[in-house]
C-alpha atoms as a PDB file:
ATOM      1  CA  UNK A   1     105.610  94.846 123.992  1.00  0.00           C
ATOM      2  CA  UNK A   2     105.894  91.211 122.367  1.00  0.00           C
ATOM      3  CA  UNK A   3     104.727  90.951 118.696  1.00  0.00           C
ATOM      4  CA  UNK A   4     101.796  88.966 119.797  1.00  0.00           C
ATOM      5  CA  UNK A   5     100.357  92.150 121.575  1.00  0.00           C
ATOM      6  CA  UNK A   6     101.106  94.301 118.940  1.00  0.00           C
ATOM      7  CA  UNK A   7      99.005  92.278 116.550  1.00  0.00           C
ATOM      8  CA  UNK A   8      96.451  91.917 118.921  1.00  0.00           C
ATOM      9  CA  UNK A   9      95.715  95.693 119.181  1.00  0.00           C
ATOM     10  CA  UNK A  10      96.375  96.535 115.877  1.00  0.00           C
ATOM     11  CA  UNK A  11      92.909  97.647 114.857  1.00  0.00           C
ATOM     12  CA  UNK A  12      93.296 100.207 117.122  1.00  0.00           C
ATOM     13  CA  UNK A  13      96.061 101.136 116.452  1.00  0.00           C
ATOM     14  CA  UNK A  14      94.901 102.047 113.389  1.00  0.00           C
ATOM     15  CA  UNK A  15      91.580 103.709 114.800  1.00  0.00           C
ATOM     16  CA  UNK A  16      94.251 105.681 117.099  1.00  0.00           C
ATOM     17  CA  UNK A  17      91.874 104.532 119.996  1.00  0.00           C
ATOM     18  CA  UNK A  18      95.108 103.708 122.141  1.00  0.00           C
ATOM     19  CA  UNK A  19      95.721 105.102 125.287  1.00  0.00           C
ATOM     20  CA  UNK A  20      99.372 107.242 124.980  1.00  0.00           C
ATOM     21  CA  UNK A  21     101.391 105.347 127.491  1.00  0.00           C
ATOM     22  CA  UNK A  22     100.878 101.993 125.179  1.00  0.00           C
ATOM     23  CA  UNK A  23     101.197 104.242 121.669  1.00  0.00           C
ATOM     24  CA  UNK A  24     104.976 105.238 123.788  1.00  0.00           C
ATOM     25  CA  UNK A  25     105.187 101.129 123.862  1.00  0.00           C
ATOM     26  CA  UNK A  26     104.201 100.279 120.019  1.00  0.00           C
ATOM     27  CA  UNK A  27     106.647 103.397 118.862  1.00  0.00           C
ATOM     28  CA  UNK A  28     109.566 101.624 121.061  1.00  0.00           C
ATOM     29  CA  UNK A  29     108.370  98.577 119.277  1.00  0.00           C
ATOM     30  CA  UNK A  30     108.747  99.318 116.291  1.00  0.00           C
ATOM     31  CA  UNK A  31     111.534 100.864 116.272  1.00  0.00           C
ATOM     32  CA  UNK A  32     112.749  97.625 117.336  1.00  0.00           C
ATOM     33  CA  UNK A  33     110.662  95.195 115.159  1.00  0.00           C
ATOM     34  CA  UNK A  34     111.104  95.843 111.445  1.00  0.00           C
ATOM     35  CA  UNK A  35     108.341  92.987 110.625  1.00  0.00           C
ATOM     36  CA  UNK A  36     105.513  94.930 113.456  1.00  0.00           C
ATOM     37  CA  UNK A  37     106.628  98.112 111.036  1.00  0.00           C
ATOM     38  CA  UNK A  38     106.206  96.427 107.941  1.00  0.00           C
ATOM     39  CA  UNK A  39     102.509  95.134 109.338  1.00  0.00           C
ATOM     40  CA  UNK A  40     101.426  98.184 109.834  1.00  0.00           C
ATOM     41  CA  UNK A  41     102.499 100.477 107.357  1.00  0.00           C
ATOM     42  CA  UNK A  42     101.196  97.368 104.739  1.00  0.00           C
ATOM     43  CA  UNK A  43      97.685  97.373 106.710  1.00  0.00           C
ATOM     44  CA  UNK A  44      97.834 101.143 106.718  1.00  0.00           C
ATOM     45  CA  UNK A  45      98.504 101.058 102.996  1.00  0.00           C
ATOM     46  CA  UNK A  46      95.808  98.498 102.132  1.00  0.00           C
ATOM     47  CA  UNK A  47      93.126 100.198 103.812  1.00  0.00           C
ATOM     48  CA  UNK A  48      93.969 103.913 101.585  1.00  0.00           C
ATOM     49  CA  UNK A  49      93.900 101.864  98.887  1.00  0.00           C
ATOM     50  CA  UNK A  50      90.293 100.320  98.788  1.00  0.00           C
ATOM     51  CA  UNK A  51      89.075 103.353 100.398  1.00  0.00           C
ATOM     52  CA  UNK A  52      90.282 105.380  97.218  1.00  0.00           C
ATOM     53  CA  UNK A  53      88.524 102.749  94.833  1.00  0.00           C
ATOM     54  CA  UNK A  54      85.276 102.342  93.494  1.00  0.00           C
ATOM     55  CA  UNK A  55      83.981  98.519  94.263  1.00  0.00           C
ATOM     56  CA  UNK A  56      82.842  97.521  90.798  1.00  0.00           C
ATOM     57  CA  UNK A  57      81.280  93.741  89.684  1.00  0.00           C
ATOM     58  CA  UNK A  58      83.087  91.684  88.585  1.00  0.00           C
ATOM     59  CA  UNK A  59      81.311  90.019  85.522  1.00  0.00           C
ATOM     60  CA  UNK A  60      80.323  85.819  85.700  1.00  0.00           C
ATOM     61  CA  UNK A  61      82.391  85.194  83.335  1.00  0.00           C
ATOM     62  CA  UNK A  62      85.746  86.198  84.722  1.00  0.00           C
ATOM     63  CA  UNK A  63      84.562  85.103  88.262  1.00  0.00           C
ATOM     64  CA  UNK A  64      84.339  81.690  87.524  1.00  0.00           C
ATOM     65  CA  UNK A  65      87.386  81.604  85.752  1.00  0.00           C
ATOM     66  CA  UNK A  66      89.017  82.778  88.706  1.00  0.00           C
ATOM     67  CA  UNK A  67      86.938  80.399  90.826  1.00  0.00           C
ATOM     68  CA  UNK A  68      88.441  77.440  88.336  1.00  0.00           C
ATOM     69  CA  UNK A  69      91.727  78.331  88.565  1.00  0.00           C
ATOM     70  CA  UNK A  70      91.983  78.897  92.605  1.00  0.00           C
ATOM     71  CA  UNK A  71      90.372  75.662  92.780  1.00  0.00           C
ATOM     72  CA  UNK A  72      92.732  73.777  90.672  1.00  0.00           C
ATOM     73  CA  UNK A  73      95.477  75.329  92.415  1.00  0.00           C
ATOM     74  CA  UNK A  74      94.132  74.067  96.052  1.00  0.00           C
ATOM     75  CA  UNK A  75      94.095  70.875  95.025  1.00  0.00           C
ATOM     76  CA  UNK A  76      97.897  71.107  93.816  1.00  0.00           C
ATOM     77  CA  UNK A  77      98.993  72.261  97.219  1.00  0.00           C
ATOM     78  CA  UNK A  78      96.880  69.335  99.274  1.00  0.00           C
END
């Protein structure tokens, strides 16, 4: 298994909708591929955390602030 696939069927990875021959291939993976490892256990992470959080608003005032700012730093990096 390249990295390429691995990314490619990540999603189901994490459903664990993966047949077991190709979960033996993604555990020989990444045992191999510290970066595949690092993708999923970071995705894996990611998703406990906003599922443990309440979604809140964010008020106008800080939103366009933030808005400003991104903006100001795209045009840096053009």
């Amino acid at each position: 298994m390249t990295c390429t696939e691995f990314l490619q069927i990540l999603d189901d990875v994490l459903d664990e909708s993966i047949a077991v021959e190709t979960r033996t291939e993604i555990e020989a993976h990444l045992r191999k591929c510290g970066h595949c490892e690092v993708v999923l256990n970071t995705t894996r992470k990611t998703i406990e955390i906003f599922q443990c959080h309440e979604i809140y608003e964010v008020p106008t005032e800080v939103s366009e602030r933030l808005h400003v700012k991104i903006m100001e730093r795209c045009k840096k990096v053009k």
